[in-house]
N, C-alpha and C. Protein backbone atom coordinates (compact mmCIF):
# COMPACT_ATOMS: atom_id res chain seq x y z
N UNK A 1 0.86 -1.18 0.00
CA UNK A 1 0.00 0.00 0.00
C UNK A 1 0.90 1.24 0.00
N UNK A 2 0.53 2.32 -0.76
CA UNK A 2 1.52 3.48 -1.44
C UNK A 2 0.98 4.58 0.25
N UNK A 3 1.66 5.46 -0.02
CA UNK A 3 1.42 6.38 0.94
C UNK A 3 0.23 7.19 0.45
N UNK A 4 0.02 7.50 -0.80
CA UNK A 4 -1.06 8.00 -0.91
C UNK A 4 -2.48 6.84 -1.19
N UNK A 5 -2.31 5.50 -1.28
CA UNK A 5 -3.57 4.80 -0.69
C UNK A 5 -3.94 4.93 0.29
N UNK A 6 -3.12 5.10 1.45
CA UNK A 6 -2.75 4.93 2.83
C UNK A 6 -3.98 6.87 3.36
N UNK A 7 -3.20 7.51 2.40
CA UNK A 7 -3.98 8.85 2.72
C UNK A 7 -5.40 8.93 2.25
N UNK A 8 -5.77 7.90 1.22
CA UNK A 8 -6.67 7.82 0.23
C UNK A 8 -8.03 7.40 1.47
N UNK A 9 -7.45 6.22 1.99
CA UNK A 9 -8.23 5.55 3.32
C UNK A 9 -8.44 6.17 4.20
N UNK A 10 -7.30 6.93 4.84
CA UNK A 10 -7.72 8.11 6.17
C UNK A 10 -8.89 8.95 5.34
N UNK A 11 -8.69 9.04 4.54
CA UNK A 11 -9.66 10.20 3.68
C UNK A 11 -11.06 9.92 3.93
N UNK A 12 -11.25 8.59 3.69
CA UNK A 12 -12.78 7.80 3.69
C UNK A 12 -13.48 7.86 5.26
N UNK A 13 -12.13 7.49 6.21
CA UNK A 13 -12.39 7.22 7.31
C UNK A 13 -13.33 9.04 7.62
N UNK A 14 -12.40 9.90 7.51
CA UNK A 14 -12.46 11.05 7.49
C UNK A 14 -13.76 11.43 7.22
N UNK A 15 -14.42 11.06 6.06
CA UNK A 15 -16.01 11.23 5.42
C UNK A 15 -16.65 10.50 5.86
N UNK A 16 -16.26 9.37 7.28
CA UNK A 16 -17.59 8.92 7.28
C UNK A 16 -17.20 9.35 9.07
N UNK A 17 -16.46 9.71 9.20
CA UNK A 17 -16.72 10.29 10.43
C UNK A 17 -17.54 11.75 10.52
N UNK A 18 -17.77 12.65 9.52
CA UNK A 18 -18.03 13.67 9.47
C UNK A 18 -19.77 13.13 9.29
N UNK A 19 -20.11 11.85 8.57
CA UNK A 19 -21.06 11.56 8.58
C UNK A 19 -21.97 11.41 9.85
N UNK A 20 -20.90 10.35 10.66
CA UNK A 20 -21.28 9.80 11.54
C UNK A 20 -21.86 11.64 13.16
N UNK A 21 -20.59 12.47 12.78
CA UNK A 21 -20.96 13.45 13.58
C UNK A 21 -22.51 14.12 13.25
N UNK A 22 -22.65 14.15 11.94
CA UNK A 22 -23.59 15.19 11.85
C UNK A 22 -25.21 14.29 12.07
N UNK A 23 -24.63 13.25 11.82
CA UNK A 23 -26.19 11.95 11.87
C UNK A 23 -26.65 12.22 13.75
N UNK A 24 -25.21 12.34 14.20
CA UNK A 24 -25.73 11.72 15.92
C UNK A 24 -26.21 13.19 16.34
N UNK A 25 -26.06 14.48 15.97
CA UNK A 25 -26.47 15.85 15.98
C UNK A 25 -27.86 15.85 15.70
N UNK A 26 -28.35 15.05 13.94
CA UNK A 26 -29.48 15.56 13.61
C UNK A 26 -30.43 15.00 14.24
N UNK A 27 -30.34 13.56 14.89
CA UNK A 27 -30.74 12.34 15.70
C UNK A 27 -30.75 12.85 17.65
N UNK A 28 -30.47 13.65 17.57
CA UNK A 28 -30.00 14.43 19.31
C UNK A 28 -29.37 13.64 19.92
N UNK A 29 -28.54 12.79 19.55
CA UNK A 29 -27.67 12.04 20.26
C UNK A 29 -26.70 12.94 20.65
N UNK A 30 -26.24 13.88 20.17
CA UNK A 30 -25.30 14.76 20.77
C UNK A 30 -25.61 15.96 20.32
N UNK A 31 -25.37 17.03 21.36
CA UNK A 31 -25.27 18.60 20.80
C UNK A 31 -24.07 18.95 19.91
N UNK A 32 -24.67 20.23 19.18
CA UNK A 32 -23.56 20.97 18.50
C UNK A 32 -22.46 21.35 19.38
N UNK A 33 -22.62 21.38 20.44
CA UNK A 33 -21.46 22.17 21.34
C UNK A 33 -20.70 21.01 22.08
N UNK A 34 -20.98 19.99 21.30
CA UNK A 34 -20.48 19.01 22.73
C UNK A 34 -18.96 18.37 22.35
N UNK A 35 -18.46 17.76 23.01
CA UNK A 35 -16.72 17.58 22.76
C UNK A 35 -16.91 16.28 21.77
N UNK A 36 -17.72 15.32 21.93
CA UNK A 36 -18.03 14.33 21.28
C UNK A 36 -17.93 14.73 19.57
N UNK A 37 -18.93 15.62 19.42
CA UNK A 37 -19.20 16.08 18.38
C UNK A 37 -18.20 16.81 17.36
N UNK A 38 -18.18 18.32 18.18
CA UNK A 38 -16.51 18.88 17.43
C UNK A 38 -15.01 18.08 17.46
N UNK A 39 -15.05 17.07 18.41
CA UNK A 39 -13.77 16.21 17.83
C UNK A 39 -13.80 15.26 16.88
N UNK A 40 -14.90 14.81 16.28
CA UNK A 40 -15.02 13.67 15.34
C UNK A 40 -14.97 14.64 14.33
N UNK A 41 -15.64 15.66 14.49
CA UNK A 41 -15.57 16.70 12.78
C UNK A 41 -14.25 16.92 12.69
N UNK A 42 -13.35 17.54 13.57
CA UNK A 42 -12.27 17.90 13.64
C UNK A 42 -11.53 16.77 12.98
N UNK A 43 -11.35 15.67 13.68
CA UNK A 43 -10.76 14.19 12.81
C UNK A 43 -11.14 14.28 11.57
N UNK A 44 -12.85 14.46 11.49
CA UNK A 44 -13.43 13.81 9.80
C UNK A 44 -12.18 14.97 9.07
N UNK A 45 -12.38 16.35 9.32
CA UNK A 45 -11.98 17.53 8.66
C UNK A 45 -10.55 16.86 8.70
N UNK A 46 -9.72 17.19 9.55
CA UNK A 46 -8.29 16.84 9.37
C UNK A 46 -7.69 15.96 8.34
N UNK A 47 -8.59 14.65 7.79
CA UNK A 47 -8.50 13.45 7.29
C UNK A 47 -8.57 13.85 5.46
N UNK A 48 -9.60 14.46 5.89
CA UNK A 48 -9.96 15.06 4.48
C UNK A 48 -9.10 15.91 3.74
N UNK A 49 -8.93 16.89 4.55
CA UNK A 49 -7.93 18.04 4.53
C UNK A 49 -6.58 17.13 4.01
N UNK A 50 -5.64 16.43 4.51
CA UNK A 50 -5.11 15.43 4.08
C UNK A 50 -4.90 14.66 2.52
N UNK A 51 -6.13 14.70 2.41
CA UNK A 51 -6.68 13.81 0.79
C UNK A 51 -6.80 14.78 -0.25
N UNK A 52 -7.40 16.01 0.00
CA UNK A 52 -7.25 16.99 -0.98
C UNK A 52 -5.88 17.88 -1.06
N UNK A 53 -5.30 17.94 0.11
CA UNK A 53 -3.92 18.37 -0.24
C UNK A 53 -2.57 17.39 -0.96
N UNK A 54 -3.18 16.14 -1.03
CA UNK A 54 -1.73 15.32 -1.98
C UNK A 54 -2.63 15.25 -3.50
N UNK A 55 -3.68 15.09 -3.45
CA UNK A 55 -4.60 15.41 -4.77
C UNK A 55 -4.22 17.00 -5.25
N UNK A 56 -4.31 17.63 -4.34
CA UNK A 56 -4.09 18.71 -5.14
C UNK A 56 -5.85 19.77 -5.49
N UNK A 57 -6.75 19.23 -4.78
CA UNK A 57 -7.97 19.68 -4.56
C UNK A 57 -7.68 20.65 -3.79
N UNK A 58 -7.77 22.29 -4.59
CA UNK A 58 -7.41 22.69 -3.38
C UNK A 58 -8.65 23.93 -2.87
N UNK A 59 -9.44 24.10 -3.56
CA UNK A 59 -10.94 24.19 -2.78
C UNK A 59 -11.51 23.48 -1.73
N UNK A 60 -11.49 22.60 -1.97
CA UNK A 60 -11.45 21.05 -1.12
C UNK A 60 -10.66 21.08 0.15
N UNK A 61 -9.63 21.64 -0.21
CA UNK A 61 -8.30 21.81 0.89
C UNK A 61 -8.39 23.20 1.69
N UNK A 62 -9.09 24.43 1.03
CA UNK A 62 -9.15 25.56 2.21
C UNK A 62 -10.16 25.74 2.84
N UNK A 63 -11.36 24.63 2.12
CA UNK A 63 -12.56 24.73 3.21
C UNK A 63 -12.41 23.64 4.21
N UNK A 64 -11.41 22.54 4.24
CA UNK A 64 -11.24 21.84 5.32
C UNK A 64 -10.47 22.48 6.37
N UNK A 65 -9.63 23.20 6.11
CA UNK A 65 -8.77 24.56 7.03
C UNK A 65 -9.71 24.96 7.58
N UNK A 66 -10.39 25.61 6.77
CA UNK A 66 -11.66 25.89 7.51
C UNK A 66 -12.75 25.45 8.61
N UNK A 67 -12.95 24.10 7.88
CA UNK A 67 -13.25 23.39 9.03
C UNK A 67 -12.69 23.41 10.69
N UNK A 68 -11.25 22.77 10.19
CA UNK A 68 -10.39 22.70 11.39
C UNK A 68 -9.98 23.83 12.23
N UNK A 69 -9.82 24.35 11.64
CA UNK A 69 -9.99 26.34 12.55
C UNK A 69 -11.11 26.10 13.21
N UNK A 70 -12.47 26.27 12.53
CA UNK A 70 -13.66 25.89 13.61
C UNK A 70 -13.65 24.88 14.68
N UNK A 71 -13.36 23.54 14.33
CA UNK A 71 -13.20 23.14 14.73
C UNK A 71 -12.51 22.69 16.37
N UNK A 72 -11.06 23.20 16.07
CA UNK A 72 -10.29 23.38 17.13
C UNK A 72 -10.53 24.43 17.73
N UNK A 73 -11.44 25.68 17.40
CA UNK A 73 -11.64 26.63 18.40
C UNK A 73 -12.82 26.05 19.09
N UNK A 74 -13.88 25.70 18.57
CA UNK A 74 -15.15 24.98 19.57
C UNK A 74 -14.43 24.16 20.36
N UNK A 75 -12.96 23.42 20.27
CA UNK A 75 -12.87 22.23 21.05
C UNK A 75 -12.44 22.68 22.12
N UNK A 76 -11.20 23.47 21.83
CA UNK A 76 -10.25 24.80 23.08
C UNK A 76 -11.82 25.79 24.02
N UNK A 77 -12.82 25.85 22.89
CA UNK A 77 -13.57 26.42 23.98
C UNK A 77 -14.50 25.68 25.36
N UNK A 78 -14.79 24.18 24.43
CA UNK A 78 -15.19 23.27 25.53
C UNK A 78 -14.34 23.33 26.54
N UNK A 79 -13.19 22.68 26.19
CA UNK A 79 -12.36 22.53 27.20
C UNK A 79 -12.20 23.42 27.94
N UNK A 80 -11.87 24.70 27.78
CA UNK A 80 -11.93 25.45 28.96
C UNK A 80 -12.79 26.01 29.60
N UNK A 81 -13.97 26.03 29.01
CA UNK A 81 -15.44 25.81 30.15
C UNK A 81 -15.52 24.46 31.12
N UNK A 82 -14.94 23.61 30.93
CA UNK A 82 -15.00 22.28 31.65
C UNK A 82 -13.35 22.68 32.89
N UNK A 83 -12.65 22.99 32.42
CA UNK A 83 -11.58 23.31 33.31
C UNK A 83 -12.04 24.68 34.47
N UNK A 84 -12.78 25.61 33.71
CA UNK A 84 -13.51 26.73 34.81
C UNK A 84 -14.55 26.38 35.79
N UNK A 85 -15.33 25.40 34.59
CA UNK A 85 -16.24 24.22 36.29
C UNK A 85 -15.81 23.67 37.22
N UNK A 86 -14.64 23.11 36.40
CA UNK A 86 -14.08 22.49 37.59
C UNK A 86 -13.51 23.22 39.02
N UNK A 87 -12.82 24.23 38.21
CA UNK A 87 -12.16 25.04 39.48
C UNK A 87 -13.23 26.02 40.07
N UNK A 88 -14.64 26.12 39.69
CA UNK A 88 -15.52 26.74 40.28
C UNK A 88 -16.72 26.37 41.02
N UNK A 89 -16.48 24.49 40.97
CA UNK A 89 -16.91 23.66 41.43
C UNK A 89 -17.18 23.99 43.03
N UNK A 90 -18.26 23.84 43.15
CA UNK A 90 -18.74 23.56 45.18
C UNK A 90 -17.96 23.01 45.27
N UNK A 91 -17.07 23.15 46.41
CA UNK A 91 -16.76 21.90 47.52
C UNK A 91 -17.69 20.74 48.05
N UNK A 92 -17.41 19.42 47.38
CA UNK A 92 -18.47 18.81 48.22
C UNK A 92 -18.73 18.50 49.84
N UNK A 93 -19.47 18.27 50.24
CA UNK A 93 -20.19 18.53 51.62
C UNK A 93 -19.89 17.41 52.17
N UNK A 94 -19.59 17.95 53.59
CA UNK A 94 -19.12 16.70 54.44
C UNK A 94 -19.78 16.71 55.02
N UNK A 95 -19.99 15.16 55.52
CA UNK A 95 -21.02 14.51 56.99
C UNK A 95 -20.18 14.32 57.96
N UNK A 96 -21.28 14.33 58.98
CA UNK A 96 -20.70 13.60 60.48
C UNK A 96 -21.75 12.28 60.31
N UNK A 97 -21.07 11.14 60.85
CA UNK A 97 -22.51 10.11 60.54
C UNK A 97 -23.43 10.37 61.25
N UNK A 98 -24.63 10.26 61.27
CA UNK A 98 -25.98 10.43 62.03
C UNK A 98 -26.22 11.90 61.58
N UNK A 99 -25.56 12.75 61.47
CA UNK A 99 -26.21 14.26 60.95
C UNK A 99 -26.82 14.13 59.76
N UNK A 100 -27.61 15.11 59.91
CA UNK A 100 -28.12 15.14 58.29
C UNK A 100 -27.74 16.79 57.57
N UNK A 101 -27.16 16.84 56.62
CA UNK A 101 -26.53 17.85 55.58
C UNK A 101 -27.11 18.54 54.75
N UNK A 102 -27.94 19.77 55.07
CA UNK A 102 -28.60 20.07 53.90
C UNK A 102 -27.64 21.70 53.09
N UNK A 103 -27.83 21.80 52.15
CA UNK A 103 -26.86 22.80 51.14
C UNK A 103 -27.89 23.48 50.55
N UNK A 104 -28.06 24.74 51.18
CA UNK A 104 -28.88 25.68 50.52
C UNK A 104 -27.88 27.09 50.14
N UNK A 105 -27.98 28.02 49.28
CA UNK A 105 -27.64 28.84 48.82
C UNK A 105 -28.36 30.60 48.68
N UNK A 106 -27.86 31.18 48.74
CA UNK A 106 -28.44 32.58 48.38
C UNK A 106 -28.91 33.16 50.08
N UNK A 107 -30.14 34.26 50.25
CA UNK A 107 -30.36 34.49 51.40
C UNK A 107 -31.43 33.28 52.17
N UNK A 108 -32.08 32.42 51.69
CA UNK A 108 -32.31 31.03 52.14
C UNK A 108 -30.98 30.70 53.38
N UNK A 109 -29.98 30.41 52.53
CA UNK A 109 -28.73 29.90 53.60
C UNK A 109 -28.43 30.50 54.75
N UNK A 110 -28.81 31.89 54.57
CA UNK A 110 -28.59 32.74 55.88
C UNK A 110 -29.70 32.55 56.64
N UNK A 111 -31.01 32.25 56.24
CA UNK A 111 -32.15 32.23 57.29
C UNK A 111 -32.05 30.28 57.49
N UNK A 112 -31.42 29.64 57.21
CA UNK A 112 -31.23 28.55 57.02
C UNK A 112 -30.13 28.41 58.04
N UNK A 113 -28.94 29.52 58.37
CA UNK A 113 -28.39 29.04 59.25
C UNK A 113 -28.59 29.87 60.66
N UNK A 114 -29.10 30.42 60.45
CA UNK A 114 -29.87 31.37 61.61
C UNK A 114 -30.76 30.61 62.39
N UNK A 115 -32.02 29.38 61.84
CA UNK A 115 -32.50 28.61 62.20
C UNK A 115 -31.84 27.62 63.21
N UNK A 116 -30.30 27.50 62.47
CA UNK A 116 -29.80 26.37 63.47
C UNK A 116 -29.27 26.82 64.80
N UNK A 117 -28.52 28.04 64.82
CA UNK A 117 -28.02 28.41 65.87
C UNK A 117 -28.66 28.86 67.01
N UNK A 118 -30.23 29.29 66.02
CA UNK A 118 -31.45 29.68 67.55
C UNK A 118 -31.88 28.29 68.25
């Protein structure tokens, strides 16, 4: 197998992953925004992008750039909404055994802990 069969195949893989993203989108198996989603396009795109640049397609080749620009910015943006949750994450709540723990928020919590101390 030549290197460009070899690219010929990523290529396919490439188109049917882009398939496979946009089917599980139109089906609500996954959102547009979700990491699932923009990384398989990103792959399909990359793959493709690939196949039209040793072909020499090169329409073909600046709208897959294209792609992948989109792409990798939706992905960099997931990710760092998932890294800001994290670090903005509640602390989870500790027990004593036999107590019971309740987690309320806003001015609730203040008449909530006012309750306990009277």
């Amino acid at each position: 197998m030549s290197l460009i069969d070899l690219i010929t195949a990523l290529g396919w893989v490439g188109a049917v992953a882009g398939i496979v993203a946009y089917g599980m989108v139109s089906k609500g198996h996954w959102g547009p925004g979700s990491f699932a989603f923009q990384l398989t396009n990103l792959g399909g795109a990359t793959a493709m992008f690939l196949v039209a640049l040793v072909n020499g397609v090169w329409p073909s080749a600046a709208a897959n750039v294209a792609w992948i620009v989109i792409g990798a910015h939706s992905t960099v943006t997931i990710l760092r909404k998932r890294a800001l949750a994290r670090v903005h994450a509640p602390a989870p709540a500790t027990t004593v055994p036999g107590q019971v723990t309740v987690q309320v928020s806003g001015p609730a919590a203040v008449a909530h802990a006012l309750d306990l101390v009277a």
